[in-house]
C-alpha atoms as a PDB file:
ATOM      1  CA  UNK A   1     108.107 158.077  76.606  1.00  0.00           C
ATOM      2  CA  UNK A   2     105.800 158.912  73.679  1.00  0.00           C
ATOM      3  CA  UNK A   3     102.928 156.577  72.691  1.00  0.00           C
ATOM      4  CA  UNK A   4     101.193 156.523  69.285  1.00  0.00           C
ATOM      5  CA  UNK A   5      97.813 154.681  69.473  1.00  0.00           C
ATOM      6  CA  UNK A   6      96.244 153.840  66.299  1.00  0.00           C
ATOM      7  CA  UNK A   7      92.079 153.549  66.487  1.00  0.00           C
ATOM      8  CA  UNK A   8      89.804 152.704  63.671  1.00  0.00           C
ATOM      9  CA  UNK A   9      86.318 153.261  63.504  1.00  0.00           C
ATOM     10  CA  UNK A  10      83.659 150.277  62.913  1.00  0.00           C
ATOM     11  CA  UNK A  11      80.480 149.446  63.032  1.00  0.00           C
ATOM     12  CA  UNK A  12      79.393 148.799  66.790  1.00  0.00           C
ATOM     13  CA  UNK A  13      79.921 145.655  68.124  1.00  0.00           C
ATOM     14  CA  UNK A  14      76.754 145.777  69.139  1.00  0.00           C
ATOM     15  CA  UNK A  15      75.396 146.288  65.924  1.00  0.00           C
ATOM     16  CA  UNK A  16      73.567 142.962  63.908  1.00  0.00           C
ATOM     17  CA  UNK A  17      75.587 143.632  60.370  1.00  0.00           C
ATOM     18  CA  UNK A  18      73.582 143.838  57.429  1.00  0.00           C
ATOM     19  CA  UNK A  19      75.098 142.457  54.084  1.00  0.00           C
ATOM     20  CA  UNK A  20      74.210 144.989  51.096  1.00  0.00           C
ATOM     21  CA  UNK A  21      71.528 143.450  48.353  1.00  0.00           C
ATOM     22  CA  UNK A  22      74.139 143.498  45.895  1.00  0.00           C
ATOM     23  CA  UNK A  23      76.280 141.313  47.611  1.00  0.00           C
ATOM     24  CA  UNK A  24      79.397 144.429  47.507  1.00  0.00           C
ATOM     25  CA  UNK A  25      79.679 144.834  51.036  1.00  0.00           C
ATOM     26  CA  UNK A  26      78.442 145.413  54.822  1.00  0.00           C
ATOM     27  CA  UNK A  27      75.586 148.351  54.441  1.00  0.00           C
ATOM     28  CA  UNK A  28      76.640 150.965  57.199  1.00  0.00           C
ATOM     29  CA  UNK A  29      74.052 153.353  56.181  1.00  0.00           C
ATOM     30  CA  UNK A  30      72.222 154.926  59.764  1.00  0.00           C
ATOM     31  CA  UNK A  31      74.729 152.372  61.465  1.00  0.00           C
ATOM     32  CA  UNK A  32      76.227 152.924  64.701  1.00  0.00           C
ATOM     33  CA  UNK A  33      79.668 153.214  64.665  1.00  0.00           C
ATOM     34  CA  UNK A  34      81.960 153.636  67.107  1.00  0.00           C
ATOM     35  CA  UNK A  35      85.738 152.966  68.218  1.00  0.00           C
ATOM     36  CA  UNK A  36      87.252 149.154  67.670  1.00  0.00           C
ATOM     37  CA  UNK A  37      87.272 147.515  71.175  1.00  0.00           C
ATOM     38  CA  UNK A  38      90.783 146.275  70.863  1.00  0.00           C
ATOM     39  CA  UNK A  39      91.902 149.692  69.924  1.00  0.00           C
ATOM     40  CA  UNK A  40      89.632 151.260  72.580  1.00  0.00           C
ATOM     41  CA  UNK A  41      91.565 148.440  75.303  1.00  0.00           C
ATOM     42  CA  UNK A  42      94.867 149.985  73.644  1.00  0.00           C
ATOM     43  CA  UNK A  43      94.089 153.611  74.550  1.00  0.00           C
ATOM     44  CA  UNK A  44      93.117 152.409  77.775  1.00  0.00           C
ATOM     45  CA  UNK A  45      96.473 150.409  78.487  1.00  0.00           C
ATOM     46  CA  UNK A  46      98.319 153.551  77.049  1.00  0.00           C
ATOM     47  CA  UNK A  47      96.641 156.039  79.314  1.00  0.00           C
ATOM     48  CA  UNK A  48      97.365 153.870  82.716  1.00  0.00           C
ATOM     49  CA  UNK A  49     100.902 154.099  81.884  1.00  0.00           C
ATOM     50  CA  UNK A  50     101.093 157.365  81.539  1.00  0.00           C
ATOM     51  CA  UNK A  51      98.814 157.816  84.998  1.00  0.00           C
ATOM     52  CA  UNK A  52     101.759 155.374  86.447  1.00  0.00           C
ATOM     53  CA  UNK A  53     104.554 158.265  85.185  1.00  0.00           C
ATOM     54  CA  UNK A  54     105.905 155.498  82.451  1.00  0.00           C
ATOM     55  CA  UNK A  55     104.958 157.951  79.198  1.00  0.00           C
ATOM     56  CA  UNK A  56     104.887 161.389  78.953  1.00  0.00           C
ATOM     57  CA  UNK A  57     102.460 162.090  75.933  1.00  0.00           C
ATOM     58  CA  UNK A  58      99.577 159.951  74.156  1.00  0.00           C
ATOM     59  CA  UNK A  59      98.962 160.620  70.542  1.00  0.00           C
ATOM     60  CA  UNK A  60      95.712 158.986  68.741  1.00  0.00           C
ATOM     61  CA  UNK A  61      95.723 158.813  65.120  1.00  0.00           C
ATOM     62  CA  UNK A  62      93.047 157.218  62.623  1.00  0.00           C
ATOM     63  CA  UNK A  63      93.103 156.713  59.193  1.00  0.00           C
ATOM     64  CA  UNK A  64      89.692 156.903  57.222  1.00  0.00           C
ATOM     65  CA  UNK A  65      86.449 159.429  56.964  1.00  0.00           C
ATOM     66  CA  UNK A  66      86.172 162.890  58.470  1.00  0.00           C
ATOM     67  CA  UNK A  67      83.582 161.170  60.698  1.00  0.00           C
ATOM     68  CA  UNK A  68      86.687 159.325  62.356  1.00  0.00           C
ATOM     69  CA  UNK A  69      86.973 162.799  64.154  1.00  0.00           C
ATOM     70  CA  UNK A  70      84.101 161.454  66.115  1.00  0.00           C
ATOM     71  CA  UNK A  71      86.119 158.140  67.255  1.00  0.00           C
ATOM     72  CA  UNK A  72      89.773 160.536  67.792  1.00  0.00           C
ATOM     73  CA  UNK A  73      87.616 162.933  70.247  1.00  0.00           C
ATOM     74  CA  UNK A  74      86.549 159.986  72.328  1.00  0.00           C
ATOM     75  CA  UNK A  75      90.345 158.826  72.417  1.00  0.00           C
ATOM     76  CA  UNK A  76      90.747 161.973  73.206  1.00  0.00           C
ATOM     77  CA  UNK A  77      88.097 162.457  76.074  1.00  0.00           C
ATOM     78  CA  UNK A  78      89.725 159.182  77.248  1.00  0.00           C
ATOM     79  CA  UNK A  79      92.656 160.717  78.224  1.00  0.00           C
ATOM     80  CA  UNK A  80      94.665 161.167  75.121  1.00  0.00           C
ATOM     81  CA  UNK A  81      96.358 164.554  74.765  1.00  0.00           C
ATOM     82  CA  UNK A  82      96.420 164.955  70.854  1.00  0.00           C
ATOM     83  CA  UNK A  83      95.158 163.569  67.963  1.00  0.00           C
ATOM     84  CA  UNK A  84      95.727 163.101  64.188  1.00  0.00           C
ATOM     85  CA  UNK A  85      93.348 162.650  61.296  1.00  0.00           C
ATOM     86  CA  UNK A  86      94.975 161.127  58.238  1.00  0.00           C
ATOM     87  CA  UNK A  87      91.973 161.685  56.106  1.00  0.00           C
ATOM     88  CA  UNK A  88      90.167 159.338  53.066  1.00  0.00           C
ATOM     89  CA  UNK A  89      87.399 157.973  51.548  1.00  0.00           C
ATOM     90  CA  UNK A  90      89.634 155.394  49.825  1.00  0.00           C
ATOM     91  CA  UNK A  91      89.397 151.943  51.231  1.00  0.00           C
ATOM     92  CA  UNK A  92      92.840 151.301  53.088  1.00  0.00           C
ATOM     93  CA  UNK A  93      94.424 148.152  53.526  1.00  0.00           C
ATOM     94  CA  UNK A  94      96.134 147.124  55.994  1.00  0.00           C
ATOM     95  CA  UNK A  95      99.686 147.132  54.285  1.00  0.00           C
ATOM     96  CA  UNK A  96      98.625 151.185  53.575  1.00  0.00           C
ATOM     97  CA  UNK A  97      97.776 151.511  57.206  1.00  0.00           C
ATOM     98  CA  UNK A  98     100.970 150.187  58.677  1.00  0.00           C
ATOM     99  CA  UNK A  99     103.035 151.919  55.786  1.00  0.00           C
ATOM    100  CA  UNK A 100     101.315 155.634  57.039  1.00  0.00           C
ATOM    101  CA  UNK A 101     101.595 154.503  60.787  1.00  0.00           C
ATOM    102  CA  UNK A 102     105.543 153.720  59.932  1.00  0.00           C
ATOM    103  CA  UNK A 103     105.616 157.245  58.403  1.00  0.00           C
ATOM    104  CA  UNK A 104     103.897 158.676  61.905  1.00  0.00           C
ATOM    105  CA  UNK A 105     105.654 156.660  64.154  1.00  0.00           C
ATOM    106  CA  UNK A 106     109.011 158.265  63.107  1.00  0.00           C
ATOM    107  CA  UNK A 107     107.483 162.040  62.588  1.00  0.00           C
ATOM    108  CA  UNK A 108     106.030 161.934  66.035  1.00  0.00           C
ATOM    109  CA  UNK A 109     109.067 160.256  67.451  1.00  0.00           C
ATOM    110  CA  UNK A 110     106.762 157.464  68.972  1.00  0.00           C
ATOM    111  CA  UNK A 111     108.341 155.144  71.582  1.00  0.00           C
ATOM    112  CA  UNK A 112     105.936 152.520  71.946  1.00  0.00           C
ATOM    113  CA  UNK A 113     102.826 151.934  69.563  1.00  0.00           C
ATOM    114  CA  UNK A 114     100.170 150.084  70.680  1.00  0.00           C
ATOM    115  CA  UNK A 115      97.080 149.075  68.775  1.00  0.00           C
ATOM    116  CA  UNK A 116      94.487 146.539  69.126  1.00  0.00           C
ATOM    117  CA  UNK A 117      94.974 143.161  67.571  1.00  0.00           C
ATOM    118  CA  UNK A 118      92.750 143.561  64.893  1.00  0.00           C
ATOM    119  CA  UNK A 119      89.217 145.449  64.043  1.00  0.00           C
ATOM    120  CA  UNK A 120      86.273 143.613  64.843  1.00  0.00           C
ATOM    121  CA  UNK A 121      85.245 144.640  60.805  1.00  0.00           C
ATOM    122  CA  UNK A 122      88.127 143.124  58.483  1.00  0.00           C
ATOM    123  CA  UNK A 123      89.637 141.006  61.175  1.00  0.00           C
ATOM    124  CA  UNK A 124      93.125 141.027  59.128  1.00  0.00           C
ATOM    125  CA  UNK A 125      95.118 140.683  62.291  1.00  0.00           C
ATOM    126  CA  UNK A 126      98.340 142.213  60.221  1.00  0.00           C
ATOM    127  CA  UNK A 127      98.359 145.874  60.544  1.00  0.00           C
ATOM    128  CA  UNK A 128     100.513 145.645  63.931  1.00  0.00           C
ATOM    129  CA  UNK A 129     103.177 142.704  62.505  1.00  0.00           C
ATOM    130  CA  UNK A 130     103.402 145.158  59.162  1.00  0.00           C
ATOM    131  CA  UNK A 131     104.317 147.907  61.341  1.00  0.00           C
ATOM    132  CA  UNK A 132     106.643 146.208  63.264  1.00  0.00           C
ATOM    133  CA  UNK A 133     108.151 144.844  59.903  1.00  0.00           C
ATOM    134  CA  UNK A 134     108.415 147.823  58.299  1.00  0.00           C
ATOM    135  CA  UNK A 135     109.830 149.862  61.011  1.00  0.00           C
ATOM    136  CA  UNK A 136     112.807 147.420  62.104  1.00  0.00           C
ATOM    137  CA  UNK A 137     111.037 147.507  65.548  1.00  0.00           C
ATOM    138  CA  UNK A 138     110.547 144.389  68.416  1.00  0.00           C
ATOM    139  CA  UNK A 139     107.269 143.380  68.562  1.00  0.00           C
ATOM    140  CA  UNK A 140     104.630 141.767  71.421  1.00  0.00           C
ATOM    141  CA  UNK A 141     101.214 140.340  69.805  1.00  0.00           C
ATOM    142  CA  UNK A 142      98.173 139.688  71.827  1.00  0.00           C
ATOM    143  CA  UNK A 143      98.931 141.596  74.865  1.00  0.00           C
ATOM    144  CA  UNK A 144      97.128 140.526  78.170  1.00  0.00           C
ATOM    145  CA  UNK A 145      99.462 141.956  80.621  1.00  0.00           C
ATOM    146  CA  UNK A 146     102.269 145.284  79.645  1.00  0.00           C
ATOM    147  CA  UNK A 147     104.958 145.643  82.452  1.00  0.00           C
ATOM    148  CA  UNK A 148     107.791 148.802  81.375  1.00  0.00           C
ATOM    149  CA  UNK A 149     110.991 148.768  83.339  1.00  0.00           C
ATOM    150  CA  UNK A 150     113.118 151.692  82.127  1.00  0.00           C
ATOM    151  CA  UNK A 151     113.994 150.390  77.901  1.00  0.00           C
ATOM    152  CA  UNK A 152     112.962 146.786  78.730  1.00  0.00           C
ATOM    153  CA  UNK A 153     108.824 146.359  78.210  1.00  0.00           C
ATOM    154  CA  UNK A 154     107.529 142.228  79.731  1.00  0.00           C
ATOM    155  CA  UNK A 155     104.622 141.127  78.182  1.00  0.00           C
ATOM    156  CA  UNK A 156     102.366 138.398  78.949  1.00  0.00           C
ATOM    157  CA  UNK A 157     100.510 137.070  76.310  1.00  0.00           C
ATOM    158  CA  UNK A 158      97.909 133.883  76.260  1.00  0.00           C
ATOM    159  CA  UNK A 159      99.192 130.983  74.498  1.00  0.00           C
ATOM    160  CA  UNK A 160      97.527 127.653  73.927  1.00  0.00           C
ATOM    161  CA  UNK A 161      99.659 125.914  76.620  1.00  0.00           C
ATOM    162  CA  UNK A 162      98.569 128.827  79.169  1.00  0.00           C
ATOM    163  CA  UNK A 163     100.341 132.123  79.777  1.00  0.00           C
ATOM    164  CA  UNK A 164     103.730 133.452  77.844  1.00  0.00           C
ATOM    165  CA  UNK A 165     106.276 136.295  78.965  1.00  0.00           C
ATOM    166  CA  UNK A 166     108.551 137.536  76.629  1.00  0.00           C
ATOM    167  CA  UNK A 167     110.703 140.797  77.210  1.00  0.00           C
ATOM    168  CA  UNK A 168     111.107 143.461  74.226  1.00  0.00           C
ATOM    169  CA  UNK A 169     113.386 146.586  74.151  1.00  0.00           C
ATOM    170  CA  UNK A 170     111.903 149.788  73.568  1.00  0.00           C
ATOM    171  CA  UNK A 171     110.615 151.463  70.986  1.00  0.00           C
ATOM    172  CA  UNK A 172     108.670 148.784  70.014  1.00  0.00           C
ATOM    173  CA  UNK A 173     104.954 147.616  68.648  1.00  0.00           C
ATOM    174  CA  UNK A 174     102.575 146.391  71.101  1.00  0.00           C
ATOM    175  CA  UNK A 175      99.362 145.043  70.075  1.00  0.00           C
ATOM    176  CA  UNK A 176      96.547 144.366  72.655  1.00  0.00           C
ATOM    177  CA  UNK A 177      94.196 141.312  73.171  1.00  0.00           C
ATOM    178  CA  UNK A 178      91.103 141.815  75.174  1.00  0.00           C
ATOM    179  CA  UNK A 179      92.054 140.507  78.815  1.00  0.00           C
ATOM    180  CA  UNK A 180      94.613 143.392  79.076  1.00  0.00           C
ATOM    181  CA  UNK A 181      92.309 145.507  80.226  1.00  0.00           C
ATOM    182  CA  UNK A 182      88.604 147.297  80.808  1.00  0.00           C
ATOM    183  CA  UNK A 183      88.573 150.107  78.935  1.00  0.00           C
ATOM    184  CA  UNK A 184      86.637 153.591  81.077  1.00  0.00           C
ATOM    185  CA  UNK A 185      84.138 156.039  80.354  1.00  0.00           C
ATOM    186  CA  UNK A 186      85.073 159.239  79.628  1.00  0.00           C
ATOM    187  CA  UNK A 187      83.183 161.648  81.653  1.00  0.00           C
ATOM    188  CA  UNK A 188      81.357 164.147  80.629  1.00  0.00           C
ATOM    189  CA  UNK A 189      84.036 167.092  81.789  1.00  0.00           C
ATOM    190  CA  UNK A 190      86.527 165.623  79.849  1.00  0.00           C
ATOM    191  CA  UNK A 191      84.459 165.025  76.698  1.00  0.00           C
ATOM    192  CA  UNK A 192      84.451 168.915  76.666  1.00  0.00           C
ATOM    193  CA  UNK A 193      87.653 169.197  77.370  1.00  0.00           C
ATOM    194  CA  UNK A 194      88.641 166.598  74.353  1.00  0.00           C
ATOM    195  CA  UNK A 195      86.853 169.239  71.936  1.00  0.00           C
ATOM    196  CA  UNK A 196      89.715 171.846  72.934  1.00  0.00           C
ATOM    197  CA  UNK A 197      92.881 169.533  72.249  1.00  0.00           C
ATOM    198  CA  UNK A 198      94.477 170.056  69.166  1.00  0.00           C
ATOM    199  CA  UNK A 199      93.703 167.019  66.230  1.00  0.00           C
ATOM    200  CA  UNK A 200      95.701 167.347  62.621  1.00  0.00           C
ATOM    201  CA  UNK A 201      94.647 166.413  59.705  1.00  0.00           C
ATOM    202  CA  UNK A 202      96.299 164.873  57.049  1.00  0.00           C
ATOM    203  CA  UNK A 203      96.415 162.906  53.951  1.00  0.00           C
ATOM    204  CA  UNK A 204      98.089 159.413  52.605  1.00  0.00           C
ATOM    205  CA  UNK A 205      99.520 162.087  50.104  1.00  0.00           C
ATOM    206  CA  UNK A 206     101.229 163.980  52.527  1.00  0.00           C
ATOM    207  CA  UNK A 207     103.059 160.444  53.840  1.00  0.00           C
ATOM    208  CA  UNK A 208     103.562 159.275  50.082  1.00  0.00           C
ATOM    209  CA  UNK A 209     101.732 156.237  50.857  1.00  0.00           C
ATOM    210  CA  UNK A 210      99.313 154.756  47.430  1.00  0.00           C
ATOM    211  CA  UNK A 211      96.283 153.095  48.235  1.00  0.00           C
ATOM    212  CA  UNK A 212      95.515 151.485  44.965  1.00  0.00           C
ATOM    213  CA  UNK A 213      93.852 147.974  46.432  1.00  0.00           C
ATOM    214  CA  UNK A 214      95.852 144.910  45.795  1.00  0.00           C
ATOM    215  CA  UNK A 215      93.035 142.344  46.340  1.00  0.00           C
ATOM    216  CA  UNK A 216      89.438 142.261  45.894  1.00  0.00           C
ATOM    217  CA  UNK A 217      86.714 141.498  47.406  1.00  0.00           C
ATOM    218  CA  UNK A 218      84.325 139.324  45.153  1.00  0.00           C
ATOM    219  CA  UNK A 219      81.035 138.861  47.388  1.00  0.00           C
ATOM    220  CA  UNK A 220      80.251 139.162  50.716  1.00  0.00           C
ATOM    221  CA  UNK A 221      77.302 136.607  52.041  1.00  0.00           C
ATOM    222  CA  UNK A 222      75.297 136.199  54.876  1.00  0.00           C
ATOM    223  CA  UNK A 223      75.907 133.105  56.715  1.00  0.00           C
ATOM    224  CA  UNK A 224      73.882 130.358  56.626  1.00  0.00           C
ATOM    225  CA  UNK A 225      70.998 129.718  58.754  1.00  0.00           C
ATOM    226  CA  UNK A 226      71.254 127.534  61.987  1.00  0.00           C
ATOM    227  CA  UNK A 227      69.322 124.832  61.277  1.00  0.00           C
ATOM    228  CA  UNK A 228      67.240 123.186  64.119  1.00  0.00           C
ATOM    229  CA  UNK A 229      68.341 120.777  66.485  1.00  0.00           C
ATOM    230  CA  UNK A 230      66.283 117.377  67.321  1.00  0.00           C
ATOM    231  CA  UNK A 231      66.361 115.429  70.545  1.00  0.00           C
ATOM    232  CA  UNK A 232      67.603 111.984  71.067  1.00  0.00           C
ATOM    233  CA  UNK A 233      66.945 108.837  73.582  1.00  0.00           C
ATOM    234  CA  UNK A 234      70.094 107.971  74.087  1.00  0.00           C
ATOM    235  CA  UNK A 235      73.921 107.568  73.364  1.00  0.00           C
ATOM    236  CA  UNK A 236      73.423 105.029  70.552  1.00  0.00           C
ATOM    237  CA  UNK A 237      71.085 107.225  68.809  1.00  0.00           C
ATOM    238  CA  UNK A 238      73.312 110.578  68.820  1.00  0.00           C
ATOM    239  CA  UNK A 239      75.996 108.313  67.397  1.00  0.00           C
ATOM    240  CA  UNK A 240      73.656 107.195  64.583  1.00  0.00           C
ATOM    241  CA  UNK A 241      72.428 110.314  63.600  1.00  0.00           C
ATOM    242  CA  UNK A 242      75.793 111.589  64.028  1.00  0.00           C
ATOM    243  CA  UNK A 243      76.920 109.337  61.404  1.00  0.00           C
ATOM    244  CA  UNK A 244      73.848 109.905  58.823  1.00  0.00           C
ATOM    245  CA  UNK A 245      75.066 113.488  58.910  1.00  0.00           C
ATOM    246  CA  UNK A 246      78.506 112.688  58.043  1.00  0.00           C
ATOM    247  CA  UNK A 247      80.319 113.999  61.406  1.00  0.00           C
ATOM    248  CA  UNK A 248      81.642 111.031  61.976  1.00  0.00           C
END
């Protein structure tokens, strides 16, 4: 089994955003960034099957900056064995994304694609469903548990009335929710190693994919401040001021 794992590089989640004075977007200028966590839980889940002798390669691809070579190496260091850098300073939406990952999927000869559920920047939640769409595939959303047994893949997923199985046939689209796993550090042996496995690089020309933007963003805001809470005596109080408020 081959694995393609999509990762996308954002602003650390530990990172308090800035919005831009103009109002035009998040400012990522000196910014941390590093890998999404849902994509970093992905490469995670995809290297533990391949430690359990259920895949046989793990390829990491990103789509964005030349500085995304930074988030492919640690996918790499990880425990990923190769790499590809679809490279642009376009913005890409998601519908791009999954139409370039469709085009990989089926160069690559991917078996199973797993990504995170969404990136902790946009938060679209779509790129995986798109993919799964556009490349006729089964698909398993918000992974917290990925069982393979020969073609047939079980996954658990959490639903509001507690946990949910479902079986899918392989090749399919996976996409991972944060209970599926803890991701590990890559140590520092196989951080050097990472900078000796081979990472392509490519463009959205090369997969005749058009990014021309088909919404836009108006303005981005900060939200608005917590305001302060007050104390009250009792019951009959909280319901009054409850009530001057408009809550209920």
């Amino acid at each position: 089994m081959r694995i393609l794992v999509p990762v996308k590089r954002v602003v650390d989640y530990n990172v308090k955003v800035r919005v831009k004075a103009d109002g035009t977007g998040v400012d990522i200028a000196n910014v941390k960034m590093s890998m999404n966590p849902f994509d970093e839980i992905a490469i995670e889940e995809a290297i533990r099957l391949k430690e359990a002798g259920k895949a046989d390669e793990i390829i990491a691809v990103s789509i964005g900056v030349q500085k995304c070579q930074e988030t492919l190496r640690t996918a790499l260091a990880m425990g990923a064995d190769r790499a590809i850098l679809v490279k642009t300073d376009a913005v890409v939406e998601p519908l791009a994304v999954a139409k370039i990952l469709a085009k990989i999927t089926e160069e690559v000869g991917a078996d199973l694609v797993i990504l995170g559920k969404q990136a902790i920047d946009d938060d679209s939640n779509q790129t995986g469903q798109m993919l799964a769409a556009l490349t006729g595939r089964p698909q398993a959303t918000f992974a917290s548990e990925i069982e393979i047994d020969g073609d047939k893949i079980l996954v658990t997923r959490e639903v509001d009335g507690g946990l949910e199985t479902i079986s899918i046939t392989s090749p399919a689209i996976v996409t991972a929710d944060l209970r599926l796993n803890e991701p590990r550090y890559a140590s520092l042996p196989n951080i050097m190693k990472a900078k000796r496995k081979p990472m392509d690089e490519k463009t959205p020309e090369d997969y005749g994919v058009d990014l021309t933007l088909r919404h836009t963003i108006l303005s981005i805001t900060e939200p608005a401040e917590r305001a302060a809470g007050i104390k009250v005596a009792d019951v009959a109080e909280l319901v009054s001021k409850l009530k001057e408020v408009g809550a209920i």
